[in-house]
Protein backbone atom coordinates (compact mmCIF):
# COMPACT_ATOMS: atom_id res chain seq x y z
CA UNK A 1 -28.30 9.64 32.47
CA UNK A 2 -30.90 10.85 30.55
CA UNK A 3 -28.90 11.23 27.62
CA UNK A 4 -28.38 7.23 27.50
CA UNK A 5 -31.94 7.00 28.63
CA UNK A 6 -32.68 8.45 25.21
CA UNK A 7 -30.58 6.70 23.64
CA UNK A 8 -31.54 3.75 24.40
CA UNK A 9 -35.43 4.79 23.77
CA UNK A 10 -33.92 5.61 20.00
CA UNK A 11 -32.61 1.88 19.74
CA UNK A 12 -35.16 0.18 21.15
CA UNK A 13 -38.19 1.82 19.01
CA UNK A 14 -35.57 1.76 16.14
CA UNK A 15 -35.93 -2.21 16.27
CA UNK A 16 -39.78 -1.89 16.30
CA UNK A 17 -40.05 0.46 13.70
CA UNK A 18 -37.88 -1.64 11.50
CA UNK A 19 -40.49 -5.13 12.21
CA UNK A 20 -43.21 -2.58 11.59
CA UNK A 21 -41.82 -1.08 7.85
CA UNK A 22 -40.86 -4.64 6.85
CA UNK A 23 -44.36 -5.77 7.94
CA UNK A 24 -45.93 -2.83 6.04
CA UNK A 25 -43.52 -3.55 2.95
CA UNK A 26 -44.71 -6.85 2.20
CA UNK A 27 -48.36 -6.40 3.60
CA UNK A 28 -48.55 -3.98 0.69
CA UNK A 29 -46.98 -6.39 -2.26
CA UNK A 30 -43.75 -3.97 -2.28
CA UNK A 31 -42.16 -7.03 -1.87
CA UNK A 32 -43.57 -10.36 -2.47
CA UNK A 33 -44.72 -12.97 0.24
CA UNK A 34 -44.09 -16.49 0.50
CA UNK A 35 -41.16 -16.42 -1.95
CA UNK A 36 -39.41 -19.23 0.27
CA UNK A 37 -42.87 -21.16 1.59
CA UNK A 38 -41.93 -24.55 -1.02
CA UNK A 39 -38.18 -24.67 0.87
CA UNK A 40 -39.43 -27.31 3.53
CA UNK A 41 -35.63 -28.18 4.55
CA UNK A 42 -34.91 -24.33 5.11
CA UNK A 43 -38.13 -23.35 6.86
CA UNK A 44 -37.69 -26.35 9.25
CA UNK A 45 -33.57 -25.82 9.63
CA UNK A 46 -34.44 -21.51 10.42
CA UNK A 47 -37.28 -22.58 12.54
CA UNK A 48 -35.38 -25.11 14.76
CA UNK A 49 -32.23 -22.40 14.79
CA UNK A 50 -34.70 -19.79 15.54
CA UNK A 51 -36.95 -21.42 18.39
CA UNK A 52 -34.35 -21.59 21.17
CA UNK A 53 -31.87 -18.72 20.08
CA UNK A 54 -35.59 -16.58 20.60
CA UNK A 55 -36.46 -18.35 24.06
CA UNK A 56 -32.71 -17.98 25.22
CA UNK A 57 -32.12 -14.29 23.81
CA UNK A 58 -35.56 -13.41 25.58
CA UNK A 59 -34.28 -14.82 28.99
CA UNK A 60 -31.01 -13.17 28.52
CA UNK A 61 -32.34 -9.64 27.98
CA UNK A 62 -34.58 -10.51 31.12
CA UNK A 63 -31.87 -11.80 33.23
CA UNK A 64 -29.24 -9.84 32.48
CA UNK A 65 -28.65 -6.82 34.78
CA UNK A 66 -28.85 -9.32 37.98
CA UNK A 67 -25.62 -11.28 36.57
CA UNK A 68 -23.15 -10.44 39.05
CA UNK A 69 -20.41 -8.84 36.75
CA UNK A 70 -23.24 -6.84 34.92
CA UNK A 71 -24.80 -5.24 37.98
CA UNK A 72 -21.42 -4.59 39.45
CA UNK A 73 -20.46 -2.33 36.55
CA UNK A 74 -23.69 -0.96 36.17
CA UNK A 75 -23.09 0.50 39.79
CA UNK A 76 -20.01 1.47 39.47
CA UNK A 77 -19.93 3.20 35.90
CA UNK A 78 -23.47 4.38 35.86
CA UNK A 79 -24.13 5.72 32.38
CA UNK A 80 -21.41 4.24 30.51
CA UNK A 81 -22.08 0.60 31.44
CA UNK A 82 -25.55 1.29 31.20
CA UNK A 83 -25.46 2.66 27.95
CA UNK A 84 -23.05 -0.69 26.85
CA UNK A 85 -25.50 -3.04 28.50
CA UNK A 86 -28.42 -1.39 27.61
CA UNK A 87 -27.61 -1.62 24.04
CA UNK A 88 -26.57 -5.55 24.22
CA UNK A 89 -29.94 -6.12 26.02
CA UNK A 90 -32.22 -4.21 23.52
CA UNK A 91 -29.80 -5.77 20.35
CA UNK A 92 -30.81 -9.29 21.78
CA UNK A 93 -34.04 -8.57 21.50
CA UNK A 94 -34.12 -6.25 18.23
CA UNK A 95 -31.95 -8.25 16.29
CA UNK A 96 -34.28 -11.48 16.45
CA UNK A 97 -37.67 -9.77 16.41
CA UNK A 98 -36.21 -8.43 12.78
CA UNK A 99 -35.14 -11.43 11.44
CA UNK A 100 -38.12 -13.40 12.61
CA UNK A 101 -40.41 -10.99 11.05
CA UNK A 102 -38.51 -11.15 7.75
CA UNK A 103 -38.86 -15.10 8.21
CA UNK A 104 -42.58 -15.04 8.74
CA UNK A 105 -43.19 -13.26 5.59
CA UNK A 106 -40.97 -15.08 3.42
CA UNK A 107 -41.85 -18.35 4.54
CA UNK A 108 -45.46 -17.77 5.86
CA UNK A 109 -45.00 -19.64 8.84
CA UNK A 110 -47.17 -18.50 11.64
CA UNK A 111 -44.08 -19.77 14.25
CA UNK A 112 -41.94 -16.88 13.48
CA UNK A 113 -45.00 -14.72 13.64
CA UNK A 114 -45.75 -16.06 17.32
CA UNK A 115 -41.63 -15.69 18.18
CA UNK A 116 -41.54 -12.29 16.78
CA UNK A 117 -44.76 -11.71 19.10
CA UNK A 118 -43.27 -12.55 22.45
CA UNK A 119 -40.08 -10.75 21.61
CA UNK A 120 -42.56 -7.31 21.19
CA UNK A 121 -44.20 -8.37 24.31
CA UNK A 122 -40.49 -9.46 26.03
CA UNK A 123 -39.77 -5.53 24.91
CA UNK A 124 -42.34 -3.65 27.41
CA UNK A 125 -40.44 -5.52 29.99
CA UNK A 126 -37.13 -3.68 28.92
CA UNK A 127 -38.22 -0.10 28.17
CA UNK A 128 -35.88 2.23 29.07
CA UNK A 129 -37.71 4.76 30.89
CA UNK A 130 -35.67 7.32 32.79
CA UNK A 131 -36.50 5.77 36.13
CA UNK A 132 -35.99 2.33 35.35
CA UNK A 133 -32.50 3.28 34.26
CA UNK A 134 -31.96 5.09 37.48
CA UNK A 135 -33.16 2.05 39.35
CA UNK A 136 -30.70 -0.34 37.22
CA UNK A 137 -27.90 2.39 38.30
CA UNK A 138 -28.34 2.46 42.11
CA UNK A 139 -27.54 0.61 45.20
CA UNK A 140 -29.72 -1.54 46.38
């Protein structure tokens, strides 16, 4: 268990560290900012793509080891389904908090700033300390 525990801890901080280098990349003029801000059409179509796949990808990662099929196999196969589900929860999570800091500095939009924001904060809800992923492998 502690094995995935660590694991997990690897991916998760992975994701962060990755928001945090791109952040430092372009905070330093490495790579140039704004480079998409005149694309109205774009910045409005990524924004209203990336508003509710954030909210929804948020409430999934919060939700999802109390769905049913989830919980059951997290009981039953312990580390295995935990290090499967684990992985899917942290990836919806990572994933957007990535590509909604890459958004905010090429378009200079403070709304993928703000989504990126409460997908960090969504993240301290997640950790995966060893006894949380006990708790998420145990009878209730």
């Amino acid at each position: 268990m502690k094995k995935v525990c660590t694991l997990l801890q690897i991916e998760l901080l992975t994701a962060v560290a990755m928001s945090l280098l791109m952040a430092v990349v372009f905070e330093t003029s490495l790579l140039p900012v704004g480079t998409m801000a005149g694309r109205q059409h774009a910045e409005m179509l990524l924004l209203f793509l990336m508003e509710p796949l954030t909210l929804a990808s948020i409430f999934g990662a919060l939700y999802m080891f109390r769905i049913g099929r989830v919980s059951t196999d997290l009981k039953s196969r312990k580390a295995d389904a935990l290090s499967l589900w684990g992985t899917i929860r942290i990836a919806l999570l990572g994933l957007p908090l990535m590509v909604n800091t890459l958004l905010y500095y090429l378009f200079l939009n403070t709304s993928f700033g703000y989504l990126a924001i409460m997908l960090a904060l969504a993240m301290c809800f997640v950790y995966p300390n060893l006894s949380r992923c006990i708790a998420d492998t145990e009878e209730k």
